[in-house]
N, C-alpha and C. Protein backbone atom coordinates (compact mmCIF):
# COMPACT_ATOMS: atom_id res chain seq x y z
N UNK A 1 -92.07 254.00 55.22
CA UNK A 1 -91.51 255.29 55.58
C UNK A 1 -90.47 255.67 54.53
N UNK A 2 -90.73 256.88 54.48
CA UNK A 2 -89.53 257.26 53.15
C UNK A 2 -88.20 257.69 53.70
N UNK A 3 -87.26 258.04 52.80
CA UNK A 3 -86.06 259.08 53.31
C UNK A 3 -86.47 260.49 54.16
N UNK A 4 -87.17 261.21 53.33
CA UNK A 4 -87.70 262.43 53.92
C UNK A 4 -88.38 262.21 55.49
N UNK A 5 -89.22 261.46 55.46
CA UNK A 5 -90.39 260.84 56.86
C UNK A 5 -89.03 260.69 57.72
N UNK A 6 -87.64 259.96 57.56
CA UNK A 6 -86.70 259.52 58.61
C UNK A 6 -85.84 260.91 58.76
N UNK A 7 -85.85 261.80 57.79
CA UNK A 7 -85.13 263.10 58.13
C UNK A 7 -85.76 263.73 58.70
N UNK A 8 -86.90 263.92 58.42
CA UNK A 8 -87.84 264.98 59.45
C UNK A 8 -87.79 264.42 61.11
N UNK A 9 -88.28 263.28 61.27
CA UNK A 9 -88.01 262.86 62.53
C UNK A 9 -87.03 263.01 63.17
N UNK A 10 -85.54 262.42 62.45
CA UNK A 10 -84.20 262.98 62.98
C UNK A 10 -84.32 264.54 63.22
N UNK A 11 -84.81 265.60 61.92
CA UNK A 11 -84.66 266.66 62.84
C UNK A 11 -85.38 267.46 63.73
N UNK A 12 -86.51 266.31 64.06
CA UNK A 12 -87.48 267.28 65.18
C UNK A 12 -86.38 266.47 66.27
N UNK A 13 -85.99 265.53 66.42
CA UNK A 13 -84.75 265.16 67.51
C UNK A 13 -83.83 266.40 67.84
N UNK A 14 -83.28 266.59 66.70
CA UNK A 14 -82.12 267.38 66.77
C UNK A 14 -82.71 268.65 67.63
N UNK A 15 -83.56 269.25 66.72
CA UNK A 15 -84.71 270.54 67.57
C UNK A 15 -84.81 270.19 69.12
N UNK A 16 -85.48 268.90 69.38
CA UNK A 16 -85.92 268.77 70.47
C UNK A 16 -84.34 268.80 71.68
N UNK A 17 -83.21 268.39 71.18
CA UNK A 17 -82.06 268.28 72.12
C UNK A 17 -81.32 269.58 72.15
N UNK A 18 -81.64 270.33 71.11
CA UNK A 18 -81.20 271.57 70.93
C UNK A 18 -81.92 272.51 71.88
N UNK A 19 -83.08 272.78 72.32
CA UNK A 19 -83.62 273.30 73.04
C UNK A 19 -83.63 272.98 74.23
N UNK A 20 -83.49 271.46 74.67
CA UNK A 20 -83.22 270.83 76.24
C UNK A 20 -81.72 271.33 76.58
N UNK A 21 -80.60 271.43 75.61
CA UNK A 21 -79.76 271.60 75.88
C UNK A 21 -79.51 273.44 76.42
N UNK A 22 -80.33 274.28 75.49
CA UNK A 22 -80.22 275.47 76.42
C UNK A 22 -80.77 275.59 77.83
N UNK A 23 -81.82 275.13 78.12
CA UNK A 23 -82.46 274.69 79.12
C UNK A 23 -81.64 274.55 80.34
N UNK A 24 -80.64 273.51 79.93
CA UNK A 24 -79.31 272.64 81.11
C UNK A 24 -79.20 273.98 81.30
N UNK A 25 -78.25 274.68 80.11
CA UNK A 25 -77.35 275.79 79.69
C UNK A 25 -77.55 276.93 80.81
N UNK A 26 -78.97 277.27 80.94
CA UNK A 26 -79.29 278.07 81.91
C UNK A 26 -79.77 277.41 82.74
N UNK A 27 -79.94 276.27 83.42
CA UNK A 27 -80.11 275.99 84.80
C UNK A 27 -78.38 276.15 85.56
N UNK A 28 -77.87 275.93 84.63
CA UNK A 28 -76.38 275.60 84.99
C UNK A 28 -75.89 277.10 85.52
N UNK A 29 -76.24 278.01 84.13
CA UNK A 29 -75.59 279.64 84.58
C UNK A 29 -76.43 280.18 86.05
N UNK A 30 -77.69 279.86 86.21
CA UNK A 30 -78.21 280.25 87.47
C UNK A 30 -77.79 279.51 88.43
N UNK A 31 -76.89 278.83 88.67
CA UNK A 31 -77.09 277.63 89.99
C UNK A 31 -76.97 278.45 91.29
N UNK A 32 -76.45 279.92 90.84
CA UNK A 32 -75.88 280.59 92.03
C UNK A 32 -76.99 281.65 91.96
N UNK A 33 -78.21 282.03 91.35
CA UNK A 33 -78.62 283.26 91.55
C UNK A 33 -79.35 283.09 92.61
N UNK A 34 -79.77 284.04 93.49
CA UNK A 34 -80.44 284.36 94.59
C UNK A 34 -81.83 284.88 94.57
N UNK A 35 -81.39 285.93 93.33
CA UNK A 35 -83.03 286.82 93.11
C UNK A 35 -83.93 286.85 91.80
N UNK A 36 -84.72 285.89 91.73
CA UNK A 36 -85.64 286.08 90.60
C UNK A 36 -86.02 287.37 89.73
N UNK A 37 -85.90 287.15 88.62
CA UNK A 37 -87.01 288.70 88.18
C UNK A 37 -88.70 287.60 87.82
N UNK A 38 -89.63 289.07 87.99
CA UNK A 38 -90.97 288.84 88.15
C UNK A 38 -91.50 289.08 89.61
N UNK A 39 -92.79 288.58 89.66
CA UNK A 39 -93.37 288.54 90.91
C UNK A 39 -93.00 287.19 91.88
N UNK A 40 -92.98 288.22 93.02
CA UNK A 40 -92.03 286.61 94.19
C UNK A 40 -90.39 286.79 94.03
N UNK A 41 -90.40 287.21 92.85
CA UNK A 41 -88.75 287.15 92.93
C UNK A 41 -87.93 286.41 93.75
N UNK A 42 -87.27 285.94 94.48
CA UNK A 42 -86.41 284.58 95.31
C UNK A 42 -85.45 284.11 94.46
N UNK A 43 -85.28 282.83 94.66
CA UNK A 43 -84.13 282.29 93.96
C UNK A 43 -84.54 282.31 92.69
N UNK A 44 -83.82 281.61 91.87
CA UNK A 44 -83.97 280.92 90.18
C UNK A 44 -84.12 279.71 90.99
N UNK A 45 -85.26 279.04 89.77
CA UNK A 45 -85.76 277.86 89.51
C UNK A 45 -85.82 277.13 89.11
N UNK A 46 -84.98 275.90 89.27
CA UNK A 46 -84.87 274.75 87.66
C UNK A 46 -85.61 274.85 86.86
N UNK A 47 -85.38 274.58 85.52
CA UNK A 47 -86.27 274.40 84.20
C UNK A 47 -85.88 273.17 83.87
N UNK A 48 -87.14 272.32 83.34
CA UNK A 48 -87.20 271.50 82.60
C UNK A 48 -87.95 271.04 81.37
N UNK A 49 -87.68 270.96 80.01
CA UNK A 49 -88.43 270.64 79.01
C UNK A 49 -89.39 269.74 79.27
N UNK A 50 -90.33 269.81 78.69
CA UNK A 50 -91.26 268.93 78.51
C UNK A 50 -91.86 268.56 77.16
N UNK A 51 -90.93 267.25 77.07
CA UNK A 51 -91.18 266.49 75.23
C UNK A 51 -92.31 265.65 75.10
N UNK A 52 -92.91 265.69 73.77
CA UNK A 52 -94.03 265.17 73.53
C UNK A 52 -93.82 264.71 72.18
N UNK A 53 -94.25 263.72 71.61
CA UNK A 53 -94.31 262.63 70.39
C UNK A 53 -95.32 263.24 69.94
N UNK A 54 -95.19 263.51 68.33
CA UNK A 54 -95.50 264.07 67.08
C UNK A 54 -96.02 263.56 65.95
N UNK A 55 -96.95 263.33 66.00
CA UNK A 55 -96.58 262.46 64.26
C UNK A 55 -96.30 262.88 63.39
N UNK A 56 -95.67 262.27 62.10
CA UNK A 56 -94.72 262.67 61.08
C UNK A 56 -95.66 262.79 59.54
N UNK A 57 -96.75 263.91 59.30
CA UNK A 57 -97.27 263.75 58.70
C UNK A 57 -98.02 265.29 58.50
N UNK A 58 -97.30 265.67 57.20
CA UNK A 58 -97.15 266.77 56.56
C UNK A 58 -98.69 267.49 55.77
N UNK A 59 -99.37 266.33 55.42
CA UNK A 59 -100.46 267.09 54.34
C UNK A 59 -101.70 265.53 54.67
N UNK A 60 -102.44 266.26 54.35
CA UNK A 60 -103.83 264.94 54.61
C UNK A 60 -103.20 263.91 53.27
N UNK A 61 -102.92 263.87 51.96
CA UNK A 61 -102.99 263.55 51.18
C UNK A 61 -101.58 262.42 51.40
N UNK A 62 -100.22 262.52 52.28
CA UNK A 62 -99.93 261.71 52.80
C UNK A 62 -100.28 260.21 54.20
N UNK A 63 -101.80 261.44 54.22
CA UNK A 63 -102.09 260.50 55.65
C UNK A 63 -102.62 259.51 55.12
N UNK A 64 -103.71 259.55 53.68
CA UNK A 64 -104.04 258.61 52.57
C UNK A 64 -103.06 257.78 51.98
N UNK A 65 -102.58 258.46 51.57
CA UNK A 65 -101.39 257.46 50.63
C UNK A 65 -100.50 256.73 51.56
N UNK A 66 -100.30 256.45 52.73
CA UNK A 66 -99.14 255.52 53.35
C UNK A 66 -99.64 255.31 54.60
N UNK A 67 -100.31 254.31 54.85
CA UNK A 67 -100.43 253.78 56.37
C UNK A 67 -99.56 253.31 57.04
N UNK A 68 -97.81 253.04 56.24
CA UNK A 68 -96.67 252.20 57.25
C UNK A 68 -96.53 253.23 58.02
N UNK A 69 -96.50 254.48 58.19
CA UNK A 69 -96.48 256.11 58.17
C UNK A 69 -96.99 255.96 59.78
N UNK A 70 -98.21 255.37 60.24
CA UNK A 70 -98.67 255.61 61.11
C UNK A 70 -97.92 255.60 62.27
N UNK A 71 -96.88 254.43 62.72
CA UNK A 71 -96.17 254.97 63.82
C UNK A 71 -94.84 255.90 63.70
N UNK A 72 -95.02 256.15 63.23
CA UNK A 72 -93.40 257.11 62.87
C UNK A 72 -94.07 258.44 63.56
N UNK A 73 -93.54 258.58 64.74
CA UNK A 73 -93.20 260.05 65.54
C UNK A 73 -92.45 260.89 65.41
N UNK A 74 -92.15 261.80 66.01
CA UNK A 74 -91.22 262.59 65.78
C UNK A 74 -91.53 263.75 67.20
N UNK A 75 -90.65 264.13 67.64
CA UNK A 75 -90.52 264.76 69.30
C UNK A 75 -90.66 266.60 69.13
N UNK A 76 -91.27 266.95 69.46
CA UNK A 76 -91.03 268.52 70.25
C UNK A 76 -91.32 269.05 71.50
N UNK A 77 -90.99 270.26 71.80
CA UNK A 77 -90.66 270.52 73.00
C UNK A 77 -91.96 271.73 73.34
N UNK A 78 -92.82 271.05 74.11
CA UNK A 78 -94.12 271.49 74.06
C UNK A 78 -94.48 272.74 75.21
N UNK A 79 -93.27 272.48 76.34
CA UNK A 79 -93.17 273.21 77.60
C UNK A 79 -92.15 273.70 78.37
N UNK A 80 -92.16 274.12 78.83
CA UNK A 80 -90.61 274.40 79.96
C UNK A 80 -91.49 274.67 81.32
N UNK A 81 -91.40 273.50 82.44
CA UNK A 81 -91.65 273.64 83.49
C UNK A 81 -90.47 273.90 84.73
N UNK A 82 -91.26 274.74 85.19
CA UNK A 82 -89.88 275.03 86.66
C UNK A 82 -90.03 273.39 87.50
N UNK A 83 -89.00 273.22 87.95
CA UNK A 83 -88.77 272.18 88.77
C UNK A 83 -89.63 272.68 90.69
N UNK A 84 -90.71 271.72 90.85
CA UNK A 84 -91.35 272.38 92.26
C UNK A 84 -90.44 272.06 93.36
N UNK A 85 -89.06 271.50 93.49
CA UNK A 85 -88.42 270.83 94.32
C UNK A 85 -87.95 272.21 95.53
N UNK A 86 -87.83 272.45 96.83
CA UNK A 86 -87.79 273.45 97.71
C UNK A 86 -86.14 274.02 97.08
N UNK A 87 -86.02 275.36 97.35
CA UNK A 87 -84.62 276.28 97.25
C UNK A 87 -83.98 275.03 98.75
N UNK A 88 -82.49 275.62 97.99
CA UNK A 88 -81.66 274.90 99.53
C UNK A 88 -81.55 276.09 100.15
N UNK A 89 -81.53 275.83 101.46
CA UNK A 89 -81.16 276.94 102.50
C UNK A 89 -79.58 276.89 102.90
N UNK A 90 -79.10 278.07 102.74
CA UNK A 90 -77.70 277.48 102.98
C UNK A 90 -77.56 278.72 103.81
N UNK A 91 -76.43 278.26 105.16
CA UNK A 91 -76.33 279.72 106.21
C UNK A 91 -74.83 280.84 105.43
N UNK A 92 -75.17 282.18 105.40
CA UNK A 92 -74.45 282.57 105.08
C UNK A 92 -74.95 284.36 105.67
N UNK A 93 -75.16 284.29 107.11
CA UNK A 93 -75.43 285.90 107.41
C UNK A 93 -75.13 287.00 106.77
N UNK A 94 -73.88 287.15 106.03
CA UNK A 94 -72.83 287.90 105.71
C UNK A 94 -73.80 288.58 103.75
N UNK A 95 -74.46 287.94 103.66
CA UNK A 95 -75.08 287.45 102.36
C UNK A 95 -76.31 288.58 102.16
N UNK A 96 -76.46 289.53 101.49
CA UNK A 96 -77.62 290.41 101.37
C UNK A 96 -78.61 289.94 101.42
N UNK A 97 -78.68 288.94 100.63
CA UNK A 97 -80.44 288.11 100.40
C UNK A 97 -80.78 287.42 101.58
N UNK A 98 -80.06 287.14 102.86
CA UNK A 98 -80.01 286.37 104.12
C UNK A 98 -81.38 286.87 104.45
N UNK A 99 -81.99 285.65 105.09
CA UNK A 99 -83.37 286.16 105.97
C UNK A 99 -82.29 286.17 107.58
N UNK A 100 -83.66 286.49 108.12
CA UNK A 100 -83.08 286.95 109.60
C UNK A 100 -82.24 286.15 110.65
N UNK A 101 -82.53 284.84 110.02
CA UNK A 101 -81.59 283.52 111.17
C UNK A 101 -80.44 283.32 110.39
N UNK A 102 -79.87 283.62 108.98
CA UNK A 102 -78.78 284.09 108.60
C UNK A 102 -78.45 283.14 107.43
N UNK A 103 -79.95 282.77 106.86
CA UNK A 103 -80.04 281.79 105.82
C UNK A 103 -80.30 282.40 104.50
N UNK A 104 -79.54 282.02 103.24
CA UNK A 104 -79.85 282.34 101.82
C UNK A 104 -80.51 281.27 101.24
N UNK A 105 -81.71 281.39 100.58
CA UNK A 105 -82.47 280.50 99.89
C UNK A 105 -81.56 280.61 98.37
N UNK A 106 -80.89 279.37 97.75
CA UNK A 106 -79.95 279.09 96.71
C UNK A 106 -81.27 278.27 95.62
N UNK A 107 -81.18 278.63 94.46
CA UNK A 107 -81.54 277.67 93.50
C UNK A 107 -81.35 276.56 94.11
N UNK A 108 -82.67 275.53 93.68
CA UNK A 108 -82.49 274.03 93.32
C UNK A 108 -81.72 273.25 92.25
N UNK A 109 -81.15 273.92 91.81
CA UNK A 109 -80.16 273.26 90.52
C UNK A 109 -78.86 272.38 91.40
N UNK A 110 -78.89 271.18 91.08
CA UNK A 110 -77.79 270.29 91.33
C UNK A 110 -77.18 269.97 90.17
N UNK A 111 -75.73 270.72 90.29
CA UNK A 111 -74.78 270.95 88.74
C UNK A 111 -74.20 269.31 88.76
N UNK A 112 -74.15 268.63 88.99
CA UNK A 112 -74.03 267.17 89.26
C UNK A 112 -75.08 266.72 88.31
N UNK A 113 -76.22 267.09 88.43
CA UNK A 113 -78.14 266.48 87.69
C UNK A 113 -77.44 266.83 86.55
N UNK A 114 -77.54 268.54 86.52
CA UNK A 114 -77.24 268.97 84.99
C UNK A 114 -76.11 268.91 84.06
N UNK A 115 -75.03 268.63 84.99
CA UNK A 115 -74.36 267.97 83.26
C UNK A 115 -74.04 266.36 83.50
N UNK A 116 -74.97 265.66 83.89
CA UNK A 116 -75.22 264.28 83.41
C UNK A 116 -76.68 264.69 82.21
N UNK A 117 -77.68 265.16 82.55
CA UNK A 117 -78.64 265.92 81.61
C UNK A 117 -78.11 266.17 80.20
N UNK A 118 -76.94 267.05 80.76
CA UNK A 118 -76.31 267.64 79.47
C UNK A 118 -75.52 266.36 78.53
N UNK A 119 -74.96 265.50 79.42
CA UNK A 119 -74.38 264.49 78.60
C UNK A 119 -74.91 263.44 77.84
N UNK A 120 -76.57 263.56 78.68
CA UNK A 120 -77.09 262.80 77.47
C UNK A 120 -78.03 263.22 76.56
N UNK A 121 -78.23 265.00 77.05
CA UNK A 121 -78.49 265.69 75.47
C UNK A 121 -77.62 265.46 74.57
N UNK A 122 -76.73 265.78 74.84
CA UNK A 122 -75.43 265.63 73.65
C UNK A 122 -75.41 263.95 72.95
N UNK A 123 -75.64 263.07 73.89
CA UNK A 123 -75.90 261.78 73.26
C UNK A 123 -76.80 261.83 72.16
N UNK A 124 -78.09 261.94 72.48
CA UNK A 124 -78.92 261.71 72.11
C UNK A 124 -79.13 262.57 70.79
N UNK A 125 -78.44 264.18 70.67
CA UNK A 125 -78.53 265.24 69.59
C UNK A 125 -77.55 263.76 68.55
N UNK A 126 -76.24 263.69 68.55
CA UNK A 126 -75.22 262.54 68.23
C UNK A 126 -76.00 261.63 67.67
N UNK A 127 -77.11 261.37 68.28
CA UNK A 127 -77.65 259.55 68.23
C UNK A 127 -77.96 260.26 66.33
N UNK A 128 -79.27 261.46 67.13
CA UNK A 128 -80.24 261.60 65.65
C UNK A 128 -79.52 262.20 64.28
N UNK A 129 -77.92 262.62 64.49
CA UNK A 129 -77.04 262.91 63.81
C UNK A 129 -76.96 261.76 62.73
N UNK A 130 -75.98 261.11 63.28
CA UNK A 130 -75.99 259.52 62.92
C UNK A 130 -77.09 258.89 62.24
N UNK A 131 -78.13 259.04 62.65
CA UNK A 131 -79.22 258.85 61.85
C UNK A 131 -79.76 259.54 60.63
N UNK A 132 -79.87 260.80 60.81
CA UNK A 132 -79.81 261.80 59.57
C UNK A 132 -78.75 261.06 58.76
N UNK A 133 -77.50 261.17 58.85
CA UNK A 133 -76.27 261.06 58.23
C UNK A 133 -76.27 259.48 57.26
N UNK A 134 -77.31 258.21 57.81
CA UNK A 134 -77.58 257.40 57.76
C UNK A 134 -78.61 257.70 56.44
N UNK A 135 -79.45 258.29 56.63
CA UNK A 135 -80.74 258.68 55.86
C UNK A 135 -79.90 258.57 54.31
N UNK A 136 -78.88 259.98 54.73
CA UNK A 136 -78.65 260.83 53.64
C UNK A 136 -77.50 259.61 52.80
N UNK A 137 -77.04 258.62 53.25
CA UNK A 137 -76.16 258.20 52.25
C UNK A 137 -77.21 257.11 51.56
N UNK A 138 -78.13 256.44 52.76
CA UNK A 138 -79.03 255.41 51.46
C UNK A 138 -79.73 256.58 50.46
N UNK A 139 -80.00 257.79 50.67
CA UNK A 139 -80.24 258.67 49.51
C UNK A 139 -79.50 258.54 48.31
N UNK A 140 -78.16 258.81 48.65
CA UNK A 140 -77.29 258.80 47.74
C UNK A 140 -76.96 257.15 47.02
N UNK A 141 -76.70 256.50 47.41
CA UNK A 141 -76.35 254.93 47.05
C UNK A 141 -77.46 254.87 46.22
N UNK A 142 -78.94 255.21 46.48
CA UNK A 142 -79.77 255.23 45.69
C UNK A 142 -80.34 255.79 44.66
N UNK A 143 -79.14 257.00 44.37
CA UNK A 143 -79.31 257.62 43.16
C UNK A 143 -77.86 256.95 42.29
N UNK A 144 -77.00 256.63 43.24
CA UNK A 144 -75.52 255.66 42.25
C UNK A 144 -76.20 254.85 41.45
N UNK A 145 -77.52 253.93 42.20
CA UNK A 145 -77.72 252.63 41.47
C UNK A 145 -78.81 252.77 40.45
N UNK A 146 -79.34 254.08 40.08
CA UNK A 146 -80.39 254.87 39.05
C UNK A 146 -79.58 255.12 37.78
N UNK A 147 -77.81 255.03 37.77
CA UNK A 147 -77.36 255.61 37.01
C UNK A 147 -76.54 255.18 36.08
């Protein structure tokens, strides 16, 4: 695997936590909405990414030239599924969106889930940081010792 093969991977990471992290971002800002837009309209609905392993392999003519190549993945974010888990019912008559026994159907978002979620997006964006950052100095050390 080269320098480049370990940067690209680090930054389909970075991509991939960058996009889970808006994800949180807005499960978090809806935790309170009531009314969907679209058809059905109701509450907001958790979102969750859905990541999938990549391989790291740019042109046929690398797929020839380097077989160490073969497991080296690299992550993107292939989906965003709503979470099927039921709205909470919470009583609040007083509440426009109330059905008739005096219940509001609330998002399924548990802000508790999402910023533990969020804390280990942020880990994990950090981890592939570190790693990039890793890449880029054996780059360099390796042009000191050319010279």
């Amino acid at each position: 695997m080269d320098l480049f093969s370990s940067m690209r991977v680090s930054a389909s990471g970075l991509d991939a936590q960058t996009k889970r992290m808006n994800t949180i971002s807005s499960n978090i800002a809806n935790a309170e909405t009531t009314r969907g837009v679209g058809p059905g309209g109701g509450p907001y609905r958790r979102k969750d990414p859905i990541l999938a392993a990549q391989t790291d392999r740019e042109s046929f003519g690398e797929i020839l030239q380097n077989r160490l190549d073969e497991g080296v993945q690299g992550v993107q974010v292939v989906d965003i599924a709503e979470d099927e888990r039921p709205a909470r019912m919470v009583y609040n008559p007083d509440h426009p969106d109330a059905n008739g026994e005096g219940y509001v159907a609330m998002p399924n978002v548990n802000p508790v889930e999402e910023m533990a979620n969020m804390i280990s997006a942020q880990r994990s964006y950090e981890a592939n940081v570190t790693a990039m950052q890793a890449a880029k100095a054996m780059a360099q050390k390796a042009l000191e010792i050319g010279r």
